[in-house]
Protein backbone atom coordinates (compact mmCIF):
# COMPACT_ATOMS: atom_id res chain seq x y z
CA UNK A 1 4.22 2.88 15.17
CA UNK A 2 2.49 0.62 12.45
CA UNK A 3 -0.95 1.54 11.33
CA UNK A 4 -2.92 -0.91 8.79
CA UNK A 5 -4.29 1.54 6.38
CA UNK A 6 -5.78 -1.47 3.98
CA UNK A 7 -5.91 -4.92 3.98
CA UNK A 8 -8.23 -7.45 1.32
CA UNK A 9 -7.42 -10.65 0.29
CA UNK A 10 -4.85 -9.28 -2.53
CA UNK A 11 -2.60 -6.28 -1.10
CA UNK A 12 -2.28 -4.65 2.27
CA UNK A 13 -0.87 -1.32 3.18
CA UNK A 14 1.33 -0.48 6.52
CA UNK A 15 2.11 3.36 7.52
CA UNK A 16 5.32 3.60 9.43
CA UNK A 17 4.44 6.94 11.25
CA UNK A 18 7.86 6.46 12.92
CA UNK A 19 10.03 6.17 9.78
CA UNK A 20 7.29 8.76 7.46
CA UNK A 21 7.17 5.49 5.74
CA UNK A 22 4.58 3.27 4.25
CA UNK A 23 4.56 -0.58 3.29
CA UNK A 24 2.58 -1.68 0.06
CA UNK A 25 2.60 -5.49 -0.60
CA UNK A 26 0.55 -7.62 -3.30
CA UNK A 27 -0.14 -11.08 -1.45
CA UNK A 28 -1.01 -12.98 -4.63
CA UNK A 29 1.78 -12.14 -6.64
CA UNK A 30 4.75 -12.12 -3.04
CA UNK A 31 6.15 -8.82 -3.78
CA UNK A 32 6.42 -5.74 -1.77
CA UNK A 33 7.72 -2.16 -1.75
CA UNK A 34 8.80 0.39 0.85
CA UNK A 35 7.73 4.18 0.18
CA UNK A 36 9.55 7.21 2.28
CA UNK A 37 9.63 10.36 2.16
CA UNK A 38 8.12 12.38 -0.65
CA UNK A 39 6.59 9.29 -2.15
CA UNK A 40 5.18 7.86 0.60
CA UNK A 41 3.32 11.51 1.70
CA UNK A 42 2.31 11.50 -2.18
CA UNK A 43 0.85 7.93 -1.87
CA UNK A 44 -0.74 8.92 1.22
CA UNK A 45 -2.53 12.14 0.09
CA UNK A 46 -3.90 9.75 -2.80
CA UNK A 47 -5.22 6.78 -1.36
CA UNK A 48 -7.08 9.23 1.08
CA UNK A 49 -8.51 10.66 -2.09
CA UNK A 50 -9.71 7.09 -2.94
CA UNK A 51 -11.19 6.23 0.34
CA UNK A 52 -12.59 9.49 0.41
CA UNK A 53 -14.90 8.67 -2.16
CA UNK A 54 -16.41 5.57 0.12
CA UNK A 55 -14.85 2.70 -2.37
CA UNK A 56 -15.39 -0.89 -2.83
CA UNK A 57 -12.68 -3.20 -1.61
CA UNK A 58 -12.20 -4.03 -5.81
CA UNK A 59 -11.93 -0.14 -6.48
CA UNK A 60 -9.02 -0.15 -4.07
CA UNK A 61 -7.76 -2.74 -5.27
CA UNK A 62 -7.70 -1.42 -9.07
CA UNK A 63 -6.13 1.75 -7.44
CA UNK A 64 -3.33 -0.43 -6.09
CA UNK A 65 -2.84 -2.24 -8.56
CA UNK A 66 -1.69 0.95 -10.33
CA UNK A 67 1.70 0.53 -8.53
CA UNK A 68 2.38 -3.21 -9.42
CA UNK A 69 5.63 -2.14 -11.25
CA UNK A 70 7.36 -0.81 -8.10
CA UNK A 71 6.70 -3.87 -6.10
CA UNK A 72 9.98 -5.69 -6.64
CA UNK A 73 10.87 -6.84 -3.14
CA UNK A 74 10.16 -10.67 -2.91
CA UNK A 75 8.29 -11.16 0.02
CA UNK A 76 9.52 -14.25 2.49
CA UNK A 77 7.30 -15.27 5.54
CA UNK A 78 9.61 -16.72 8.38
C-alpha cells in the first residue's frame, strides 16, 4: 500500500507499508531515493519527530533537504 506522508511544491514522501519502504523525491532538482529497511524505519521515526512539533511546510522542507546527497536516482515521468 502507498501512503503520501508529505507533499509541497519541492519534495514529496511515499511509505511503501508493503515493501517497509519509503520514497523521498526533490521535484525541483528530478532526483529521488528509495529507503528500506533500517533506514527507512530511522527516517520514519524522524520526520514524525518533525511533524510532531506542528511545522511549517518550509521547516519540512529544510528537514528534507537534509538528505539531498542521497537523492541520486534521476527521476523520469512517462
Amino acid at each position: 500500500m502507498m501512503n503520501v506522508l508529505y507533499n509541497s511544491s519541492t519534495y514529496v514522501v511515499v511509505e511503501y507499508s508493503g515493501q517497509d519502504g519509503i520514497e523521498l523525491v526533490d521535484k525541483s532538482a528530478g532526483r529521488g531515493a528509495f529507503f528500506e529497511g533500517l533506514l527507512a524505519r530511522r527516517f520514519r521515526s524522524h520526520i514524525q519527530h518533525v511533524f510532531d512539533d506542528s511545522p511549517t511546510v518550509e521547516s519540512v522542507d529544510e528537514f528534507l533537504g537534509h538528505y539531498d546527497a542521497l537523492l541520486t536516482t534521476p527521476i523520469t515521468y512517462h
